[in-house]
C-alpha atoms as a PDB file:
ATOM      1  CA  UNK A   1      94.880 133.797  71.079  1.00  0.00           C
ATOM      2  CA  UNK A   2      96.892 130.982  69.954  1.00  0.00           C
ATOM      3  CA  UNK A   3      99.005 131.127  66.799  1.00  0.00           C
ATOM      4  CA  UNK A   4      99.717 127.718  66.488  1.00  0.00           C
ATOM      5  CA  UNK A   5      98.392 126.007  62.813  1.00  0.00           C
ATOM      6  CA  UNK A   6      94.735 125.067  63.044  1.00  0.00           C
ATOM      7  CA  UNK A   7      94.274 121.343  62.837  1.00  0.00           C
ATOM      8  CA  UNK A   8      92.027 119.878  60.471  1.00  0.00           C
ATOM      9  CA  UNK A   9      90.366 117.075  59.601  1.00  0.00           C
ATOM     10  CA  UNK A  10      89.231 116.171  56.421  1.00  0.00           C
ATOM     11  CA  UNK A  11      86.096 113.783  55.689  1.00  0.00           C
ATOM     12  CA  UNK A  12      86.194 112.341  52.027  1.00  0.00           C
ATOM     13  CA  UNK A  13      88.831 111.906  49.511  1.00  0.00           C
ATOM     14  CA  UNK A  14      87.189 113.834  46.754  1.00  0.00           C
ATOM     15  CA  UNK A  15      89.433 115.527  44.104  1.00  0.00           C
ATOM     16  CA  UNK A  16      88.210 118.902  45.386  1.00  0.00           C
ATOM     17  CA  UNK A  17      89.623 118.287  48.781  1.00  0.00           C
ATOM     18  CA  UNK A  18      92.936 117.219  47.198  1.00  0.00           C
ATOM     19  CA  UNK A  19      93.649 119.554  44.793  1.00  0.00           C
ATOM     20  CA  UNK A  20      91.411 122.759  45.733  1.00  0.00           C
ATOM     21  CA  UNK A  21      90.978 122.605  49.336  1.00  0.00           C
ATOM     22  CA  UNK A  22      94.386 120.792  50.919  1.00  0.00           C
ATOM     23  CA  UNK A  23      96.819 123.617  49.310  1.00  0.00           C
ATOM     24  CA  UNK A  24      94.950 126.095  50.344  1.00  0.00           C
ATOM     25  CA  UNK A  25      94.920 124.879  53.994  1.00  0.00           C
ATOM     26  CA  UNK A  26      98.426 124.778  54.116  1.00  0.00           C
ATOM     27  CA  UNK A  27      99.001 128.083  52.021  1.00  0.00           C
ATOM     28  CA  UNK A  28      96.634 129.757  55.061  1.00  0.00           C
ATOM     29  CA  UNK A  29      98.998 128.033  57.301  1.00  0.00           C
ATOM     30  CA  UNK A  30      96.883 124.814  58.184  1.00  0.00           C
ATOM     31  CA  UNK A  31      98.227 121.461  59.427  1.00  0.00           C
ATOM     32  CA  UNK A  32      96.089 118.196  58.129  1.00  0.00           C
ATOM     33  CA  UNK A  33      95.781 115.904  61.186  1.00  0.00           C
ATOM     34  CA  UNK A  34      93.013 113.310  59.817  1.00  0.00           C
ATOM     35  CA  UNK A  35      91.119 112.182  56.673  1.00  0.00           C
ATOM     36  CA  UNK A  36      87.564 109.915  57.573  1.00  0.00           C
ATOM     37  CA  UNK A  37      86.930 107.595  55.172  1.00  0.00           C
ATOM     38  CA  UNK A  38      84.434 104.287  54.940  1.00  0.00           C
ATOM     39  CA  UNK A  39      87.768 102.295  53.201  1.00  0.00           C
ATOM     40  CA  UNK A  40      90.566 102.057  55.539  1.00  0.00           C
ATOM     41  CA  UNK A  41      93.204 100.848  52.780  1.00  0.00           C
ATOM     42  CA  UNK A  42      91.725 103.728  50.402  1.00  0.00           C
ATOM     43  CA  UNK A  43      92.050 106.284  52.768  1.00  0.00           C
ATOM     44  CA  UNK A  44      95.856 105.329  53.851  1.00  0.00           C
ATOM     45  CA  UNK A  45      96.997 105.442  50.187  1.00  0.00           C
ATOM     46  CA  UNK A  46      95.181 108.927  49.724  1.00  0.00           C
ATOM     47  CA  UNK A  47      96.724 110.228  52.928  1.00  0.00           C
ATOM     48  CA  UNK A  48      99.917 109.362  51.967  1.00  0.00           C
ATOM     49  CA  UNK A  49      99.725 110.926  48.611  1.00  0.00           C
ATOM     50  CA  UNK A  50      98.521 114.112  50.171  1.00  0.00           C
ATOM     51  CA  UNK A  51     100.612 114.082  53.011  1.00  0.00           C
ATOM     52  CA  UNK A  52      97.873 113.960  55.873  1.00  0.00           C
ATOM     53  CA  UNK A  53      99.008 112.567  58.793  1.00  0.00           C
ATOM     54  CA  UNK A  54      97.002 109.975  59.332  1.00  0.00           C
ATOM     55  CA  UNK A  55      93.119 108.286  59.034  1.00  0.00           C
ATOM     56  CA  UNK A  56      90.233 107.416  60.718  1.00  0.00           C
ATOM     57  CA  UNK A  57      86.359 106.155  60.250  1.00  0.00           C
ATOM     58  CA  UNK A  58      83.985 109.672  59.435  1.00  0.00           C
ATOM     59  CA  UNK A  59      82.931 109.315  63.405  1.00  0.00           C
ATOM     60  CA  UNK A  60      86.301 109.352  64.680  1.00  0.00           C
ATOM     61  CA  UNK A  61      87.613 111.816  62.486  1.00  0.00           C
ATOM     62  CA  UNK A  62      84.803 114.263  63.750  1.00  0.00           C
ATOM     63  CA  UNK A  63      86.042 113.573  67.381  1.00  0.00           C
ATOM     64  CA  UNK A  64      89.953 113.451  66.857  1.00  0.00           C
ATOM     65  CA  UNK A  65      91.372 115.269  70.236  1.00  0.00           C
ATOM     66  CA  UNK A  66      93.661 117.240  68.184  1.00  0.00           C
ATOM     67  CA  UNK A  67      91.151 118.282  65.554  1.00  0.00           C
ATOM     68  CA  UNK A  68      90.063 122.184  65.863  1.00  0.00           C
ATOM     69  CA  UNK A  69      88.102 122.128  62.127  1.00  0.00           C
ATOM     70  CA  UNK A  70      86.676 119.974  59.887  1.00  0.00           C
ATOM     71  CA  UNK A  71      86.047 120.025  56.614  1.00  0.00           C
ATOM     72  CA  UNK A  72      83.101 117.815  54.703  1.00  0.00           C
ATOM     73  CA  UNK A  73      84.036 116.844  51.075  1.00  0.00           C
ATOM     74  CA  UNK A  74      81.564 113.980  51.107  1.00  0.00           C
ATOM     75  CA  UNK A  75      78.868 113.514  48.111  1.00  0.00           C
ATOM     76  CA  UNK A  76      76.008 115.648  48.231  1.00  0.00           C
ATOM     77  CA  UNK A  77      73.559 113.225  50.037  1.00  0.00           C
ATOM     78  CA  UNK A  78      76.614 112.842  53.296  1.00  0.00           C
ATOM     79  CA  UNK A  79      76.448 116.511  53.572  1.00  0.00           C
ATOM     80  CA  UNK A  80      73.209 116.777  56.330  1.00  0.00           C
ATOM     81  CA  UNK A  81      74.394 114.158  58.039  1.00  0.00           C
ATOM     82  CA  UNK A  82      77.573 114.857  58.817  1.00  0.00           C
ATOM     83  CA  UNK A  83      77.380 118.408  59.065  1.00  0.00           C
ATOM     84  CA  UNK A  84      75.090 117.993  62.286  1.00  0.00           C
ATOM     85  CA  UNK A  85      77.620 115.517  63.302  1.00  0.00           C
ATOM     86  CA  UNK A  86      80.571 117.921  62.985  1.00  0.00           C
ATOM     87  CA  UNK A  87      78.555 120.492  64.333  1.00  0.00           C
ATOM     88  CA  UNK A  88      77.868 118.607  67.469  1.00  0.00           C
ATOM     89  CA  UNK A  89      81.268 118.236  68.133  1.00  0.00           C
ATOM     90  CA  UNK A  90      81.629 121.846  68.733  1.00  0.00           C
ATOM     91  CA  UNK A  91      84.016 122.521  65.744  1.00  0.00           C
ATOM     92  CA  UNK A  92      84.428 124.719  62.926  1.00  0.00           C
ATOM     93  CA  UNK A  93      82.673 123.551  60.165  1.00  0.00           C
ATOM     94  CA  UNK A  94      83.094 123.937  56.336  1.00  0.00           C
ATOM     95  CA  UNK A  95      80.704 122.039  54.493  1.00  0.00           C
ATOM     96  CA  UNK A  96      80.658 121.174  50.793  1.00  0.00           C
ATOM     97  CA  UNK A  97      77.770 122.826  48.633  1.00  0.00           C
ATOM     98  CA  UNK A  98      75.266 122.497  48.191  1.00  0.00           C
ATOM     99  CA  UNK A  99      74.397 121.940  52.007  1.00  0.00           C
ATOM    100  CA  UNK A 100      71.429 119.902  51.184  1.00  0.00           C
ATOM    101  CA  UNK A 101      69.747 118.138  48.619  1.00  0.00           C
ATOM    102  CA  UNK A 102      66.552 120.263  49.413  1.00  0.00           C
ATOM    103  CA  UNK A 103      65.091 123.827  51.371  1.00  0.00           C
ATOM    104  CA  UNK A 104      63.533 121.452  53.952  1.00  0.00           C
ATOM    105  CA  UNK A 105      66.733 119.338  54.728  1.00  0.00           C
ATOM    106  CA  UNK A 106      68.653 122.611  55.067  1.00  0.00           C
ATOM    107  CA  UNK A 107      65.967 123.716  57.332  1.00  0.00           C
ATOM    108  CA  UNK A 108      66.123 121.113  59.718  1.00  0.00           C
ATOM    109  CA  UNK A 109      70.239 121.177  60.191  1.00  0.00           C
ATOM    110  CA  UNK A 110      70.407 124.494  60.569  1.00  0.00           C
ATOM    111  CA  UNK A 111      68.100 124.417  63.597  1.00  0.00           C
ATOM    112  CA  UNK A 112      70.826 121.716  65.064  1.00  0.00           C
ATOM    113  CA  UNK A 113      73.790 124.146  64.580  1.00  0.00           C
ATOM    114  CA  UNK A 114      74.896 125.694  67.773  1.00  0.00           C
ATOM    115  CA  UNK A 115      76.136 129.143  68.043  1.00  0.00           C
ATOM    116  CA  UNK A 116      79.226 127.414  69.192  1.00  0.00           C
ATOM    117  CA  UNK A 117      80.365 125.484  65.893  1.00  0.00           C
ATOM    118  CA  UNK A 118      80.014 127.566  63.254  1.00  0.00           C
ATOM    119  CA  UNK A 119      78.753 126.223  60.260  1.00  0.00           C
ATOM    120  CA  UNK A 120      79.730 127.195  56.360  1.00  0.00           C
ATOM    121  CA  UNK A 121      78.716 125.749  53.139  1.00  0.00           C
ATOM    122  CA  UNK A 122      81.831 126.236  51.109  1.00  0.00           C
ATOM    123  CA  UNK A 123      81.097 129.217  48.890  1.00  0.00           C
ATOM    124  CA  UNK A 124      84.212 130.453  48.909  1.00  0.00           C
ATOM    125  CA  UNK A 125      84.388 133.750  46.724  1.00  0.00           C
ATOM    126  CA  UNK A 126      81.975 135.899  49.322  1.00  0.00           C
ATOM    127  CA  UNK A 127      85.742 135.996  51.368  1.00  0.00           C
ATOM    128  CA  UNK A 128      87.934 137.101  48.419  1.00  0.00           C
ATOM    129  CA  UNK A 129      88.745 140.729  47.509  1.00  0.00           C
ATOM    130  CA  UNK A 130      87.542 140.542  43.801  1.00  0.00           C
ATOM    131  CA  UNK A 131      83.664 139.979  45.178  1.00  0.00           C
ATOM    132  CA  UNK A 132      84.622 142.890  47.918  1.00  0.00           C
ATOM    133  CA  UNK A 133      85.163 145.018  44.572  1.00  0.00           C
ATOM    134  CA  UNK A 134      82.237 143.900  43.073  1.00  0.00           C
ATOM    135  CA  UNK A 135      80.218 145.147  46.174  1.00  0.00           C
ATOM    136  CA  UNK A 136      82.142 148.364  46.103  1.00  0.00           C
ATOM    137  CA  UNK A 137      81.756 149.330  42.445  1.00  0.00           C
ATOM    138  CA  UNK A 138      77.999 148.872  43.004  1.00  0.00           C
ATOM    139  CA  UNK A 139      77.468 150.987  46.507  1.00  0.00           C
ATOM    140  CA  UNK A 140      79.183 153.692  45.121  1.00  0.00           C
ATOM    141  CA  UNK A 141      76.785 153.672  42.144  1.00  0.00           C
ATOM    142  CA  UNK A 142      78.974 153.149  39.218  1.00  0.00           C
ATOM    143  CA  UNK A 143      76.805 150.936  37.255  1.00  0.00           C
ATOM    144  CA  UNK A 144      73.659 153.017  38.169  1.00  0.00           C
ATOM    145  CA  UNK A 145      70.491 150.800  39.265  1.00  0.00           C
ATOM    146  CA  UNK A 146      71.642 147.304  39.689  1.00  0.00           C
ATOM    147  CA  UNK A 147      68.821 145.587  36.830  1.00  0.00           C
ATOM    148  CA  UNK A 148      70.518 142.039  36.143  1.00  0.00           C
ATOM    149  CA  UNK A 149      73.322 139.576  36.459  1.00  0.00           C
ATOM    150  CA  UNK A 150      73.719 137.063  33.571  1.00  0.00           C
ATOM    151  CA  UNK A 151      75.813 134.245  34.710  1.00  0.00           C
ATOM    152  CA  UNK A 152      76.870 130.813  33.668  1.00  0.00           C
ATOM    153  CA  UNK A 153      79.079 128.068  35.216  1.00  0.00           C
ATOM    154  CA  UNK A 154      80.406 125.228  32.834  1.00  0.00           C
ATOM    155  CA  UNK A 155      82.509 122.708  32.790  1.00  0.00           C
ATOM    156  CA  UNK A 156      82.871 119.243  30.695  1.00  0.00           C
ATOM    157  CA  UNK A 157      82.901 116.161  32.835  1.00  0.00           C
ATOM    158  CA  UNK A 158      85.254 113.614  30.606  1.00  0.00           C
ATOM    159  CA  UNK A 159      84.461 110.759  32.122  1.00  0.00           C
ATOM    160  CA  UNK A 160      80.474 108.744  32.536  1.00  0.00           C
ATOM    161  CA  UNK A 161      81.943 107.421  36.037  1.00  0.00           C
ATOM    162  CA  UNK A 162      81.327 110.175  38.277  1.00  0.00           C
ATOM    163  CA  UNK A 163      79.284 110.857  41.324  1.00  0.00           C
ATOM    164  CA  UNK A 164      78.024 114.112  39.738  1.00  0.00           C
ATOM    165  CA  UNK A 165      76.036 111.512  37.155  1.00  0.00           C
ATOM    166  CA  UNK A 166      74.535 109.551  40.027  1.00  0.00           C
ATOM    167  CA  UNK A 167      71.029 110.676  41.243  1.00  0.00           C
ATOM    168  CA  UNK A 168      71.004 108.612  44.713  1.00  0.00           C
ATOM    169  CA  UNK A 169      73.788 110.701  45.574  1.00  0.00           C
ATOM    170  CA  UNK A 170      72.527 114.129  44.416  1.00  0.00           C
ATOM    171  CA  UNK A 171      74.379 114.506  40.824  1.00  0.00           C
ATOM    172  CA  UNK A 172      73.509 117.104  38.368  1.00  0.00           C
ATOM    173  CA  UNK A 173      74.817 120.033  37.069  1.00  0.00           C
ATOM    174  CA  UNK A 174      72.492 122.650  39.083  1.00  0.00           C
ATOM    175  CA  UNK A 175      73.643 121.198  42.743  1.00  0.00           C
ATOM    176  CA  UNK A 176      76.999 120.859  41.256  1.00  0.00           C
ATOM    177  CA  UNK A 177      77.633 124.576  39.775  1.00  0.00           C
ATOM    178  CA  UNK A 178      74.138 126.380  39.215  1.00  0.00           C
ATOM    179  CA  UNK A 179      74.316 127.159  43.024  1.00  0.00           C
ATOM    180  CA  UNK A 180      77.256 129.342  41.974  1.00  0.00           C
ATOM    181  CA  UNK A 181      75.618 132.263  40.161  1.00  0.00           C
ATOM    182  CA  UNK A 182      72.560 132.046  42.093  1.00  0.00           C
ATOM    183  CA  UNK A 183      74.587 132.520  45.424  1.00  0.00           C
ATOM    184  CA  UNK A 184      76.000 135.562  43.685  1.00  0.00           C
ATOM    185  CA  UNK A 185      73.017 137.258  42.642  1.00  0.00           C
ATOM    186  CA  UNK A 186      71.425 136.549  45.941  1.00  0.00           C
ATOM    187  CA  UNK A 187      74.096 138.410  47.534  1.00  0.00           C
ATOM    188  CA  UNK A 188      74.373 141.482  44.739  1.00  0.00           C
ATOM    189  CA  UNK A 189      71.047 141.992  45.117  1.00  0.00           C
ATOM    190  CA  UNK A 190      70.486 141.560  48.830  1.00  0.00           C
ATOM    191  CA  UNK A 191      67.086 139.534  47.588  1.00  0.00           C
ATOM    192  CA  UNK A 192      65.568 136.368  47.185  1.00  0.00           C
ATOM    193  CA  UNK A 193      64.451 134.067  44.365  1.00  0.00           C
ATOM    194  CA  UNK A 194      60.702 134.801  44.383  1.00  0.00           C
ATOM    195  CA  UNK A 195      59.794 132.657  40.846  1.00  0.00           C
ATOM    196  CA  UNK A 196      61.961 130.914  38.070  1.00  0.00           C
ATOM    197  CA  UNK A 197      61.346 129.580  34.627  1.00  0.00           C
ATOM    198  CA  UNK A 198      63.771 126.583  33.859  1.00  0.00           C
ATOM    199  CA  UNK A 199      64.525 124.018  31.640  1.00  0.00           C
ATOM    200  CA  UNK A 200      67.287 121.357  31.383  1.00  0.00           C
ATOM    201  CA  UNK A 201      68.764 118.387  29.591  1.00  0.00           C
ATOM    202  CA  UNK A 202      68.854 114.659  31.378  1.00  0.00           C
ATOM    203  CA  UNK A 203      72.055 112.685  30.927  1.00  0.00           C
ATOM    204  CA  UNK A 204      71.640 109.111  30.421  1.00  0.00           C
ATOM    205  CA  UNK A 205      71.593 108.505  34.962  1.00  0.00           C
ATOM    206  CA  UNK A 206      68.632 111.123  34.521  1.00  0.00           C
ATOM    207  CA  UNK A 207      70.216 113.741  36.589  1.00  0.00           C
ATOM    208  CA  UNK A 208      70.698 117.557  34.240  1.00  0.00           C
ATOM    209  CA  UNK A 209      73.702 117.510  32.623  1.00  0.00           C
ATOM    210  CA  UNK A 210      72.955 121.182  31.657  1.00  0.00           C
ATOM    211  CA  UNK A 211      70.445 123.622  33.045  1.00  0.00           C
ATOM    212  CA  UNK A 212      69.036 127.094  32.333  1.00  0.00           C
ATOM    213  CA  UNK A 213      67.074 129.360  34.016  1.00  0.00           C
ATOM    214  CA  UNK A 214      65.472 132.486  34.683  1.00  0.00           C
ATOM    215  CA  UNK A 215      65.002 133.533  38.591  1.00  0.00           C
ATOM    216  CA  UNK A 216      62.899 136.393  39.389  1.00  0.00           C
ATOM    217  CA  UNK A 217      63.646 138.346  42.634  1.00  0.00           C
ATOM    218  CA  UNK A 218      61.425 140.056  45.143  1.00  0.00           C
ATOM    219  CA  UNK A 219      63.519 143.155  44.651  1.00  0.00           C
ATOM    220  CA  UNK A 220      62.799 143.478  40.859  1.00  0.00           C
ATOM    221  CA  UNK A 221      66.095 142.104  39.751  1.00  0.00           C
ATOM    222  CA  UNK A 222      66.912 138.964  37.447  1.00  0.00           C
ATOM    223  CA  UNK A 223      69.472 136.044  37.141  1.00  0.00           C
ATOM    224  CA  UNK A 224      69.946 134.971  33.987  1.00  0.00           C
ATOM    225  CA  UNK A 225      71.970 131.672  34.684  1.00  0.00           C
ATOM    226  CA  UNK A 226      73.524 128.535  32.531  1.00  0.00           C
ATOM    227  CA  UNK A 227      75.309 125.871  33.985  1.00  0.00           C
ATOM    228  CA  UNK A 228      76.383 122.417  32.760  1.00  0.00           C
ATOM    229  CA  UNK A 229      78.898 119.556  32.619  1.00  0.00           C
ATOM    230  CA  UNK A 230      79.025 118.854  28.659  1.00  0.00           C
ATOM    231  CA  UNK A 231      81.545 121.906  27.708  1.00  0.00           C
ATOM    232  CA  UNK A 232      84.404 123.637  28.041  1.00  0.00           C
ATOM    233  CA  UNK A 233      85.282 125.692  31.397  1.00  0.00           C
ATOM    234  CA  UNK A 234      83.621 129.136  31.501  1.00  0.00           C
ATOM    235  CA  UNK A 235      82.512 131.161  34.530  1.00  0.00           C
ATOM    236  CA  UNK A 236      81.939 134.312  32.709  1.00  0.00           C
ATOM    237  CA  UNK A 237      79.441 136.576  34.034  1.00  0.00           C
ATOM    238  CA  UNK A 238      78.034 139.985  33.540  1.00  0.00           C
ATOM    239  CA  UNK A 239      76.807 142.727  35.894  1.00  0.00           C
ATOM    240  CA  UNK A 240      74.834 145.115  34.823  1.00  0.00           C
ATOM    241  CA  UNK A 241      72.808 148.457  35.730  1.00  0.00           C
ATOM    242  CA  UNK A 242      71.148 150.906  34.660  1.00  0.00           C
ATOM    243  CA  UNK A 243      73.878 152.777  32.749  1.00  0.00           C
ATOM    244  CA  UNK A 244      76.863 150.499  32.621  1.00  0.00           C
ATOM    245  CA  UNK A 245      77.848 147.017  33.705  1.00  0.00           C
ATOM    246  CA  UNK A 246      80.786 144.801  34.923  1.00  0.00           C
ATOM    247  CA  UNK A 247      82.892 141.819  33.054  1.00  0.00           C
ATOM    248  CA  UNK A 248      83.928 139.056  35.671  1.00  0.00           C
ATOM    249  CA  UNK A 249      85.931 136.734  33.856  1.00  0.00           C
ATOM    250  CA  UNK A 250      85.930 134.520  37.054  1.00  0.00           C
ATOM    251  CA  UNK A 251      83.661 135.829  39.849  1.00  0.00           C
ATOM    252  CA  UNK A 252      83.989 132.269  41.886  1.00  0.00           C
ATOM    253  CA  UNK A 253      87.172 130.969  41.696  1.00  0.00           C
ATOM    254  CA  UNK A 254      89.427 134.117  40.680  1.00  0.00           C
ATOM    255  CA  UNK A 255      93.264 133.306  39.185  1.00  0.00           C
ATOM    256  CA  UNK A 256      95.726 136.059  38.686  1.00  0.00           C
ATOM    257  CA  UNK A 257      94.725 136.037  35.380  1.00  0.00           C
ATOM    258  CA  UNK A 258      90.852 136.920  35.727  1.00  0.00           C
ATOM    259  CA  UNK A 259      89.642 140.584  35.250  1.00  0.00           C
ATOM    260  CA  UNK A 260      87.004 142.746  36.234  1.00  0.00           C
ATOM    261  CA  UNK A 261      86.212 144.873  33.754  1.00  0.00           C
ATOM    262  CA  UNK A 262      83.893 147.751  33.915  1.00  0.00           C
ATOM    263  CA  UNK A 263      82.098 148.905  30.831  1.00  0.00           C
ATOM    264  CA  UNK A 264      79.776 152.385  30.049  1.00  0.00           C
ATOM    265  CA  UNK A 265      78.508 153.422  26.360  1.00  0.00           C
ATOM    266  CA  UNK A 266      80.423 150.782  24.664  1.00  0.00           C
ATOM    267  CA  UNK A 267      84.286 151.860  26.144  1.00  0.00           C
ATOM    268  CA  UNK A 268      85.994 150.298  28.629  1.00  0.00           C
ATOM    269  CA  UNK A 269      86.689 152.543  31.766  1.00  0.00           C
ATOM    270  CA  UNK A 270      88.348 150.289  33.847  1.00  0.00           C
ATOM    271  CA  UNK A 271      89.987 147.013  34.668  1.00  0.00           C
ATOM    272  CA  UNK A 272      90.865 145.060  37.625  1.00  0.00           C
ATOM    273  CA  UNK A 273      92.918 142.110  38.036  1.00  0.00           C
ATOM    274  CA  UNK A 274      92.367 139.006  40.812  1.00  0.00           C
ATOM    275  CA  UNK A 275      94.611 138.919  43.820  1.00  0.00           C
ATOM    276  CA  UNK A 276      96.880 136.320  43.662  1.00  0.00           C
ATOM    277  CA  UNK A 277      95.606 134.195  46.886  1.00  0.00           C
ATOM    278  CA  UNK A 278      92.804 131.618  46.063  1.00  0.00           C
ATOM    279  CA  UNK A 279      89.216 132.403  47.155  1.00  0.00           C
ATOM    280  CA  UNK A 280      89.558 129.000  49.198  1.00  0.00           C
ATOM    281  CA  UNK A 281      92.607 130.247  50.816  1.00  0.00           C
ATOM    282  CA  UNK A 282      90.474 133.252  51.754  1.00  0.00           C
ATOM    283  CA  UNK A 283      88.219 131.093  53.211  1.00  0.00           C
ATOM    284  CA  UNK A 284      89.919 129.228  55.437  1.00  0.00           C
ATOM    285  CA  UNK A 285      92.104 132.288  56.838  1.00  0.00           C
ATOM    286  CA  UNK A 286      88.784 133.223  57.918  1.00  0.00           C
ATOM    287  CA  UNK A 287      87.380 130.504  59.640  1.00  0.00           C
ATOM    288  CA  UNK A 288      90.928 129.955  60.816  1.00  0.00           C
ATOM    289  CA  UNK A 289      90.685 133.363  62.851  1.00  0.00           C
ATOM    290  CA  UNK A 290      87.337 132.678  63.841  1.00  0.00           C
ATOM    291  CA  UNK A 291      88.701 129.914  65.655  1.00  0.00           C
ATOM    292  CA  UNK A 292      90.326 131.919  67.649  1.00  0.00           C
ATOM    293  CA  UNK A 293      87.924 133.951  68.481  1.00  0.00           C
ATOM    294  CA  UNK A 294      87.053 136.659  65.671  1.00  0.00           C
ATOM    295  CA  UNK A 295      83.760 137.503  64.216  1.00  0.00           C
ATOM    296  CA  UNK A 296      82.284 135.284  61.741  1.00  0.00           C
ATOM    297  CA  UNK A 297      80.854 136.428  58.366  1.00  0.00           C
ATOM    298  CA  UNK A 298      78.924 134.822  56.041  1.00  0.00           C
ATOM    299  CA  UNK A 299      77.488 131.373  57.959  1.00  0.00           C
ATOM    300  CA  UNK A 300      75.255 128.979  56.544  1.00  0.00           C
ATOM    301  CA  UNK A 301      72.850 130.624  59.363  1.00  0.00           C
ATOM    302  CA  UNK A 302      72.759 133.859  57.138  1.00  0.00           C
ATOM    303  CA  UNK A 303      73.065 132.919  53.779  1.00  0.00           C
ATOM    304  CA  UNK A 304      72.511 128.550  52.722  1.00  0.00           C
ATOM    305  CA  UNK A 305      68.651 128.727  53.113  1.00  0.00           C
ATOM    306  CA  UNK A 306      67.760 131.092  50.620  1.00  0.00           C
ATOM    307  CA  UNK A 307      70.142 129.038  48.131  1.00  0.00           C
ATOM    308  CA  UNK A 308      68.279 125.335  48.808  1.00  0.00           C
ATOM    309  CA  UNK A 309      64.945 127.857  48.272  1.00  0.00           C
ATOM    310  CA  UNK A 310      66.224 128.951  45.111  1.00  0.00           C
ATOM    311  CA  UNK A 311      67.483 125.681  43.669  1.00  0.00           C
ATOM    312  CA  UNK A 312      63.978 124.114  45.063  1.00  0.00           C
ATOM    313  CA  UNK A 313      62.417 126.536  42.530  1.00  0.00           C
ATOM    314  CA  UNK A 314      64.396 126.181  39.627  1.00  0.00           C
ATOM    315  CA  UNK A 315      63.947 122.377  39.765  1.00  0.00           C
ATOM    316  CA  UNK A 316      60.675 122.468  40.111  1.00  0.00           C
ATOM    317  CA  UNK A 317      60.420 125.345  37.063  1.00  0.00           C
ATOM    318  CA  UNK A 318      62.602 122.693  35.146  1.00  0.00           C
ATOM    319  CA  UNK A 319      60.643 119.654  35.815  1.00  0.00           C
ATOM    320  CA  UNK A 320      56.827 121.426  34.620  1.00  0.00           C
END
């Protein structure tokens, strides 16, 4: 197997691919060959700023001889489209959450994918050790019967000119971060979102600017979840069985700082700090070996459907 970097390309100049995604391709040992972009002058000014070596249209990007993954930081409508484009190249594929704007959409590209380009929507904390933890403190039956996970995402969004406010291009705060916790309770509980009660609040574009819900498993188990782009950052979410739970300061994008913290008749047994390496960083590693020829874990084949399904039934809760 080769150990030369993995070459990317990049499609989109969003902020996430700058300042999220980009360091922690080169911190997994990355190179940047390309950025695709619709606006050629645009797209040389970001390249330069980011130090990517050079640019192309979103087509050419995809088919860039010395391109071996591509990643898709395009707004949320782009995402189908592209994604069976990259995929048809016969590349690695990370793909931007949430993979579609619907369960049907998500449906259809995922019976383009081959076997051959393997596809991920870009939930990145499945791959870092803290969710590993997580997994562990609950198979070995520390909190008891796992009952609920209570869960919220926030952020505040300080400016009105933002393609999270625009509907056309599939804005709101429950594609944007309510996929988080629902992704994380799907996996916890090894279940699916069987019913939800919602409701949310419209910014002025008419997209949520905040949304809560309730989301009834098959298993039994509930996801309480909050998520919204009107205050400050929080993440925090709680665990909890049947005779103690667990404190996750930051169970999506962990920092050094972030705990796990596991609690049992009011005292605090235990706590856990994040490793140091970004959950993206994590990420990429892995689809960098998989490259190469290891196993993949956690495609978009196994795991993006029941998410669409999910957010399909929370909007629809929120809108009766």
């Amino acid at each position: 197997m080769s150990s030369s970097p993995v070459r990317w390309a990049v499609l989109g100049s969003a902020n996430i691919a700058a300042k999220v995604f980009l360091p922690a391709m080169r911190a997994a040992g990355g190179r940047a060959v390309v950025v695709g972009s619709r606006r050629p002058e645009q797209a040389r000014e970001w390249a330069a700023q980011n130090h990517v070596e050079s640019t192309a249209d979103y087509a050419a990007a995809i088919a860039h001889p010395d391109v071996d993954a591509i990643y898709i930081a395009l707004p949320n409508d782009q995402h189908i489209q592209w994604a069976k484009a990259a995929s048809a190249a016969g590349k690695p594929v990370i793909c931007e959450k949430p993979l579609g704007l619907d369960a049907a959409q998500v449906a259809d590209l995922l019976s383009t994918v081959s076997v051959d380009a393997p596809l991920w929507e870009a939930f990145a904390f499945p791959f870092h050790p803290q969710t590993g933890l997580l997994r562990q403190l609950i198979d070995d039956g520390e909190l008891g019967e796992l009952r609920e996970i209570i869960s919220e995402f926030h952020f505040n969004l300080a400016t009105t000119e933002n393609i999270r406010l625009v509907p056309q291009l599939g804005g709101g705060a429950l594609y944007d971060v309510g996929c988080y916790p629902i992704r994380l309770a799907r996996m916890l509980f090894g279940s699916e979102v069987e019913t939800a009660v919602a409701s949310s609040a419209a910014a002025g574009s008419g997209v949520d600017i905040e949304t809560a819900a309730i989301a009834n498993f098959a298993s039994g188990q509930r996801l309480i979840l909050s998520a919204g782009m009107r205050r400050p950052v929080s993440t925090f979410t709680r665990i909890m069985g049947s005779s103690a739970e667990l404190s996750v300061s930051n169970p999506f994008h962990p920092k050094p700082v972030d705990t796990v913290e596991l609690w049992r008749d009011g005292s605090l047994k235990n706590t856990w700090t994040a490793d140091p390496k970004s959950a993206f960083q994590h990420m990429i590693e892995h689809v960098q070996q998989v490259s190469r020829g290891h196993d993949a874990q956690w495609l978009a084949s196994q795991t993006a459907l029941g998410n669409a399904q999910a957010l399909d039934l929370i909007r629809a809760a929120a809108r009766a």
